[in-house]
N, C-alpha and C. Protein backbone atom coordinates (compact mmCIF):
# COMPACT_ATOMS: atom_id res chain seq x y z
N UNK A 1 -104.93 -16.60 -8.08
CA UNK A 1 -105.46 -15.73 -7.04
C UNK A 1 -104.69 -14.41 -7.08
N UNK A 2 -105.47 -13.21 -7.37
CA UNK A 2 -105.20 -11.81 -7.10
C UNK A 2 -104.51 -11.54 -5.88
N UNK A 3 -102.81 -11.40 -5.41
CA UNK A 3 -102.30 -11.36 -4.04
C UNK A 3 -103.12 -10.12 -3.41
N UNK A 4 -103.34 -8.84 -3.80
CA UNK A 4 -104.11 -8.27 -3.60
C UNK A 4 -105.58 -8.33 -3.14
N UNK A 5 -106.41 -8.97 -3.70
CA UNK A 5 -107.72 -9.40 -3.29
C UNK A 5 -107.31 -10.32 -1.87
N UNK A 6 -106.20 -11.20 -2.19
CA UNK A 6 -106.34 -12.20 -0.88
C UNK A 6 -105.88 -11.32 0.37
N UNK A 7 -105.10 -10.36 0.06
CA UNK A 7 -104.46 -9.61 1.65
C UNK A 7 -105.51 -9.07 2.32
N UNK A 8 -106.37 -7.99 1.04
CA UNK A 8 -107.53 -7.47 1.52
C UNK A 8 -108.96 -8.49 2.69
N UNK A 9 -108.59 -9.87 2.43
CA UNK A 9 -109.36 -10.42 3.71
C UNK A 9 -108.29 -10.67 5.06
N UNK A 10 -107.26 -10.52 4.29
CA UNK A 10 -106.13 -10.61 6.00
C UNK A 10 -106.21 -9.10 6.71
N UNK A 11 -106.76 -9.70 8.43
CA UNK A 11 -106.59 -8.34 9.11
C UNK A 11 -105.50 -8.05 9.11
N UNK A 12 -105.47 -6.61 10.11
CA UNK A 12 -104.14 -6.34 10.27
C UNK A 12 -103.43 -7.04 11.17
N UNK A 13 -104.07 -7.87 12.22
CA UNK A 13 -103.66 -8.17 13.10
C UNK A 13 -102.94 -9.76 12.29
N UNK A 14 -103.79 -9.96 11.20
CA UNK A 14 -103.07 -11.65 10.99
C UNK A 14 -101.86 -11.13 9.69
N UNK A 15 -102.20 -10.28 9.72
CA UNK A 15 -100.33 -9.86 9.00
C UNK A 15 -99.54 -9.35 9.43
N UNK A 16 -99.74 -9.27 11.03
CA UNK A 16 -98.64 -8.92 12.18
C UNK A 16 -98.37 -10.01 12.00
N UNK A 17 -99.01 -10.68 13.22
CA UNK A 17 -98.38 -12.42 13.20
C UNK A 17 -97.78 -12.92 12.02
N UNK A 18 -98.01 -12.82 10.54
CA UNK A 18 -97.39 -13.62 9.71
C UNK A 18 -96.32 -12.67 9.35
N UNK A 19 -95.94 -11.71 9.79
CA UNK A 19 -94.45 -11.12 9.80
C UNK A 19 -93.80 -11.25 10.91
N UNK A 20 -94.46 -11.80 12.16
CA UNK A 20 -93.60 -12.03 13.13
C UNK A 20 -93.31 -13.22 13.06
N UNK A 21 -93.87 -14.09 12.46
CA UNK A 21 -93.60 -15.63 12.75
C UNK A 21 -92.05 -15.59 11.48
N UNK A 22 -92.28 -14.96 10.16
CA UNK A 22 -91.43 -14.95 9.69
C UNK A 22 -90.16 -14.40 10.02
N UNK A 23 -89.78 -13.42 10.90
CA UNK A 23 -89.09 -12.58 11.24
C UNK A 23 -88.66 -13.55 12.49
N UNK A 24 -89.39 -13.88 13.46
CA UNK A 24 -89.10 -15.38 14.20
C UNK A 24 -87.99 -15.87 13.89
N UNK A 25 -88.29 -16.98 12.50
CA UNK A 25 -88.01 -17.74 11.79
C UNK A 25 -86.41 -17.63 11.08
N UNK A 26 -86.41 -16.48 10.64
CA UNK A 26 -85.41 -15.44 10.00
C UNK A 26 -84.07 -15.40 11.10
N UNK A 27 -84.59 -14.84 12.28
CA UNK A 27 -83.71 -14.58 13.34
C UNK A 27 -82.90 -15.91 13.65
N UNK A 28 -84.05 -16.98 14.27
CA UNK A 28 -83.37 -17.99 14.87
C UNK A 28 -82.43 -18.96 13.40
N UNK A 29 -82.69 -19.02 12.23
CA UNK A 29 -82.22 -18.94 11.39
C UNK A 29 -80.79 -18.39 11.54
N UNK A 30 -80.34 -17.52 11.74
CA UNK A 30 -79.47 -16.55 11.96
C UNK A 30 -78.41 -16.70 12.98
N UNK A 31 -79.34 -16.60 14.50
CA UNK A 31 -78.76 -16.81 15.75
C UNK A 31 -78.58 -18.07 16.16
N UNK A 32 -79.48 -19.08 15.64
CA UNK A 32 -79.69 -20.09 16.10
C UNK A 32 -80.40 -20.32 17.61
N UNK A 33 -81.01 -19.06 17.86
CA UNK A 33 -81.82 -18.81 18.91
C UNK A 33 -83.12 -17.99 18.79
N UNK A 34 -84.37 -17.85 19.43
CA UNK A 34 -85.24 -17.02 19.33
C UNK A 34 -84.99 -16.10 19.78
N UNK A 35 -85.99 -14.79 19.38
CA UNK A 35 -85.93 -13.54 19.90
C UNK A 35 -85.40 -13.56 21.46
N UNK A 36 -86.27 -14.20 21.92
CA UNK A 36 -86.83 -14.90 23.48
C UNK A 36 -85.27 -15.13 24.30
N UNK A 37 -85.03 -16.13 23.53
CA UNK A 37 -83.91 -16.71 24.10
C UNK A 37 -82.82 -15.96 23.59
N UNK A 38 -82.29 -15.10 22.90
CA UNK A 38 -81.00 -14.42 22.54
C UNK A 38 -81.10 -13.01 23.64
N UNK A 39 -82.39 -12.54 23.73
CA UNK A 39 -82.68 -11.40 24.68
C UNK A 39 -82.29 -12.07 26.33
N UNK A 40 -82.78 -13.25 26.85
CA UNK A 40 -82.80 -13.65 27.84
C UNK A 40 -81.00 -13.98 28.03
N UNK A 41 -80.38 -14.86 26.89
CA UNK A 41 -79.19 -14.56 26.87
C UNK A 41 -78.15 -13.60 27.37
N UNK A 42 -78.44 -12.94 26.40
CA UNK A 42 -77.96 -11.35 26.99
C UNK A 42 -78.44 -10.44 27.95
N UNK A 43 -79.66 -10.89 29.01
CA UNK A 43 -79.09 -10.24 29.87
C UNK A 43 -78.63 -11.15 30.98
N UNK A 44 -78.74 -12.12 30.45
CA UNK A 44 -77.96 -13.09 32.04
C UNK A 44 -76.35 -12.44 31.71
N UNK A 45 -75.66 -12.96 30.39
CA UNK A 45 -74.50 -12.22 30.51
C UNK A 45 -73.81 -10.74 30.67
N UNK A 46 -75.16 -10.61 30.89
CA UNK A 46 -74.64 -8.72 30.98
C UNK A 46 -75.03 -8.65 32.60
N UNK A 47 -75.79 -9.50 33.39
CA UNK A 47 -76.12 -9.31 35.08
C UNK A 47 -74.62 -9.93 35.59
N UNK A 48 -74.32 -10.89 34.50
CA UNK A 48 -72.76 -12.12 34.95
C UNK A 48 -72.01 -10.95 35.16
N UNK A 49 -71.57 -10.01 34.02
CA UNK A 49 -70.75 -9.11 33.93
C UNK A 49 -70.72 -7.90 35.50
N UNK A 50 -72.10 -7.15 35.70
CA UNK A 50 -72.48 -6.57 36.28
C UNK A 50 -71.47 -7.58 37.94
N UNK A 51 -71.97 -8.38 37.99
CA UNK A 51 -71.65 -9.30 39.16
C UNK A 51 -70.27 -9.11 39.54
N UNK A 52 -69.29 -9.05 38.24
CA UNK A 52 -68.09 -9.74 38.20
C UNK A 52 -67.13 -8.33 38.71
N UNK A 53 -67.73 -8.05 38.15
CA UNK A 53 -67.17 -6.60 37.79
C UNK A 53 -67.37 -4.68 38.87
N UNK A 54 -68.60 -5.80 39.99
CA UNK A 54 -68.45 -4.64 40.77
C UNK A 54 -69.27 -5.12 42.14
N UNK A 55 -69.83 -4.37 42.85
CA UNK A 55 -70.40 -5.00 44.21
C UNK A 55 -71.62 -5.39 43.92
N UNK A 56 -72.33 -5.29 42.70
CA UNK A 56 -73.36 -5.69 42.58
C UNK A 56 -73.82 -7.25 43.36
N UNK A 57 -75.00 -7.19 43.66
CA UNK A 57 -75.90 -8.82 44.34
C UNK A 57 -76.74 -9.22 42.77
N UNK A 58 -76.99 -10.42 43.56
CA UNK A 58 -77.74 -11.46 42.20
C UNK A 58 -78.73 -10.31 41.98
N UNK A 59 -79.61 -10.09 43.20
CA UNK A 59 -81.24 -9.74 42.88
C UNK A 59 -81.06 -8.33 41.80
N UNK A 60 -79.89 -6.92 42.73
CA UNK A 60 -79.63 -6.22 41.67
C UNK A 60 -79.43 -5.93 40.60
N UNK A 61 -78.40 -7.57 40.22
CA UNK A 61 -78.04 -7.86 38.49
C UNK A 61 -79.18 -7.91 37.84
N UNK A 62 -80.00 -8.79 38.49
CA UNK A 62 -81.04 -9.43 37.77
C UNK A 62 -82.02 -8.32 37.09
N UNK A 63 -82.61 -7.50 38.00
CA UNK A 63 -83.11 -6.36 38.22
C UNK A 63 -82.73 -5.17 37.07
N UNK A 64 -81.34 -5.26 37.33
CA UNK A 64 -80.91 -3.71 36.89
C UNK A 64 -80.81 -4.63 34.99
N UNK A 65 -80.39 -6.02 34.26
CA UNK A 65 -80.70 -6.47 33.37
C UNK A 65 -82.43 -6.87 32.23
N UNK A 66 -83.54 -6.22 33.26
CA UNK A 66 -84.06 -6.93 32.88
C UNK A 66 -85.32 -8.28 33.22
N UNK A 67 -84.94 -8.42 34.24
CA UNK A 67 -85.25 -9.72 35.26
C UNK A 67 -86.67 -9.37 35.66
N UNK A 68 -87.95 -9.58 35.93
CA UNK A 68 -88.57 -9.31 36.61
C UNK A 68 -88.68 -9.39 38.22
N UNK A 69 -87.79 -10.74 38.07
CA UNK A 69 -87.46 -11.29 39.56
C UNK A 69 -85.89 -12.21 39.45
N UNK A 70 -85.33 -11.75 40.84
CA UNK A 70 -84.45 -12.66 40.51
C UNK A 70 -84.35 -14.14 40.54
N UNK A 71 -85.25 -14.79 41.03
CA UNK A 71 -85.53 -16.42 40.47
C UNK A 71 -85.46 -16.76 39.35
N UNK A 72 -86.04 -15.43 38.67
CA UNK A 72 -86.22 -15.91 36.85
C UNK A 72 -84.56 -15.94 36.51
N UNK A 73 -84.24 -14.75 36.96
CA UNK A 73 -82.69 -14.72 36.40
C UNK A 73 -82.00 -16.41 37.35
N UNK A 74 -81.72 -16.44 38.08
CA UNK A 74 -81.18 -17.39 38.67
C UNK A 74 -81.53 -18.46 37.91
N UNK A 75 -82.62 -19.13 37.80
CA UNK A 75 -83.09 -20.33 37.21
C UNK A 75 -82.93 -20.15 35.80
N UNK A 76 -82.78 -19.36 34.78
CA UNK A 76 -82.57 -19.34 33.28
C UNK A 76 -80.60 -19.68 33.62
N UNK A 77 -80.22 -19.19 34.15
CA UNK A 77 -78.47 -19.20 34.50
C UNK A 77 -77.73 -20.29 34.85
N UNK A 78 -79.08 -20.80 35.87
CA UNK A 78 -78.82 -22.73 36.13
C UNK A 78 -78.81 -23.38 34.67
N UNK A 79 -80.28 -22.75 34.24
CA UNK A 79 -80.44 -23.96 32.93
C UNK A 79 -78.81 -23.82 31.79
N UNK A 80 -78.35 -22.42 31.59
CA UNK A 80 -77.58 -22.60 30.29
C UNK A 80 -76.20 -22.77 31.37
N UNK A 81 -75.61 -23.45 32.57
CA UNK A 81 -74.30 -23.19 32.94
C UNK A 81 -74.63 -24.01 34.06
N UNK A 82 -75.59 -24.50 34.63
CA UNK A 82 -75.44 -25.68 35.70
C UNK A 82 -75.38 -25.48 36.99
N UNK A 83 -74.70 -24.41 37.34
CA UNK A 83 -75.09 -23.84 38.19
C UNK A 83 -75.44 -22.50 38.81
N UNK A 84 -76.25 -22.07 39.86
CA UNK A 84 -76.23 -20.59 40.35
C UNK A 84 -74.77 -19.42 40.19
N UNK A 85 -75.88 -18.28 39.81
CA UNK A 85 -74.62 -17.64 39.64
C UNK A 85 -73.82 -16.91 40.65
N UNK A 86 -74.43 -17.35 41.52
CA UNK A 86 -74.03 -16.86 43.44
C UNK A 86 -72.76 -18.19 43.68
N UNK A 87 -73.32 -19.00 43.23
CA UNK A 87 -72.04 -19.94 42.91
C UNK A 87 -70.82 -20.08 42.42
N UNK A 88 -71.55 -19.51 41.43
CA UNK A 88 -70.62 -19.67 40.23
C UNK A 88 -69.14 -18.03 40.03
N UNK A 89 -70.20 -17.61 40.95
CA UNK A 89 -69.29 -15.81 41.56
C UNK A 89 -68.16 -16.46 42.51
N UNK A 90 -68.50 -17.36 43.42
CA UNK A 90 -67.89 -17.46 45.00
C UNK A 90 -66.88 -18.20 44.17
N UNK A 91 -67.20 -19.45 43.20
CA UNK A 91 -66.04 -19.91 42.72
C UNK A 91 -64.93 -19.27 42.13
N UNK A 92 -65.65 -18.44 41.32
CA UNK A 92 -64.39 -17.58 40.48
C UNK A 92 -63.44 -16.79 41.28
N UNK A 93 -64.22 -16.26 41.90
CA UNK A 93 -63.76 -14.90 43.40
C UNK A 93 -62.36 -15.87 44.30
N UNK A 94 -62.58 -17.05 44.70
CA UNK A 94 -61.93 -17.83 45.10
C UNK A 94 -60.54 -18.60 43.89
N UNK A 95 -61.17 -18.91 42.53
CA UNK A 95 -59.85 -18.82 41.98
C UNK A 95 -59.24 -17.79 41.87
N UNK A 96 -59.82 -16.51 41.51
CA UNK A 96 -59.25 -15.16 41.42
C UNK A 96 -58.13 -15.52 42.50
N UNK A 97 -58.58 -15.41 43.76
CA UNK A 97 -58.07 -14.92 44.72
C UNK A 97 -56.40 -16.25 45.11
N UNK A 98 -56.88 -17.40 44.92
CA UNK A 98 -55.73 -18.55 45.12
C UNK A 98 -54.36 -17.93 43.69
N UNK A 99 -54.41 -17.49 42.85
CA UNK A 99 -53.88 -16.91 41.74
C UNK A 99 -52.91 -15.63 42.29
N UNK A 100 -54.14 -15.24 43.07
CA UNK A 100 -52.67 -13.66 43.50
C UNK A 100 -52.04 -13.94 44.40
N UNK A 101 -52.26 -15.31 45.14
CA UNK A 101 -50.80 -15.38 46.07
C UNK A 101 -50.17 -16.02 45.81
C-alpha cells in the first residue's frame, strides 16, 4: 500500500486524533500520567502552594489555578492525598505553629 494514497483518504480530523492518541501515549509513557492528569496535578500543587504560602482560601486557589469550581479542586486533592485541603492547611498551620514554641 502507497502510504501516500492511504493518508489521502484520512481526514484531517482523523490525523488529529491519530497524533493525539500517539502523543497521549508518548507523554504518559514519559510521565507516567496523562495530559489530563499531570495538568490537573499541577494545579492542585500550585493552589497547595498558593494556600501555604499566603492568605489565599480554597475557592481562590482553586480558581486563580485553573479550577472551574472549587469542588473540582477539592475532590481531585481528596482523591491523590486523602484528605481536604482545608484540612490538610489547618493541620500543617497547627504543626507549624506547636514547632515555634
Amino acid at each position: 500500500v502507497n502510504p501516500v494514497s492511504f493518508l489521502r483518504f484520512l481526514s484531517t480530523g482523523e490525523l488529529v486524533l491519530r497524533q493525539q492518541i500517539t502523543y497521549d501515549k508518548n507523554f504518559k509513557k514519559e510521565t507516567g500520567f496523562t495530559p489530563y492528569e499531570y495538568l490537573n496535578r499541577m494545579r492542585t500543587e500550585r493552589a497547595w502552594m498558593l494556600m501555604l504560602h499566603s492568605e489565599v482560601n480554597v475557592t481562590t486557589a482553586a480558581v486563580m489555578c485553573g479550577f472551574s469550581k472549587s469542588s473540582s479542586f477539592i475532590s481531585y486533592y481528596k482523591r491523590l492525598y486523602g484528605t481536604t485541603p482545608g484540612k490538610n492547611l489547618k493541620l500543617y498551620r497547627d504543626q507549624l505553629g506547636n514547632k515555634k514554641l
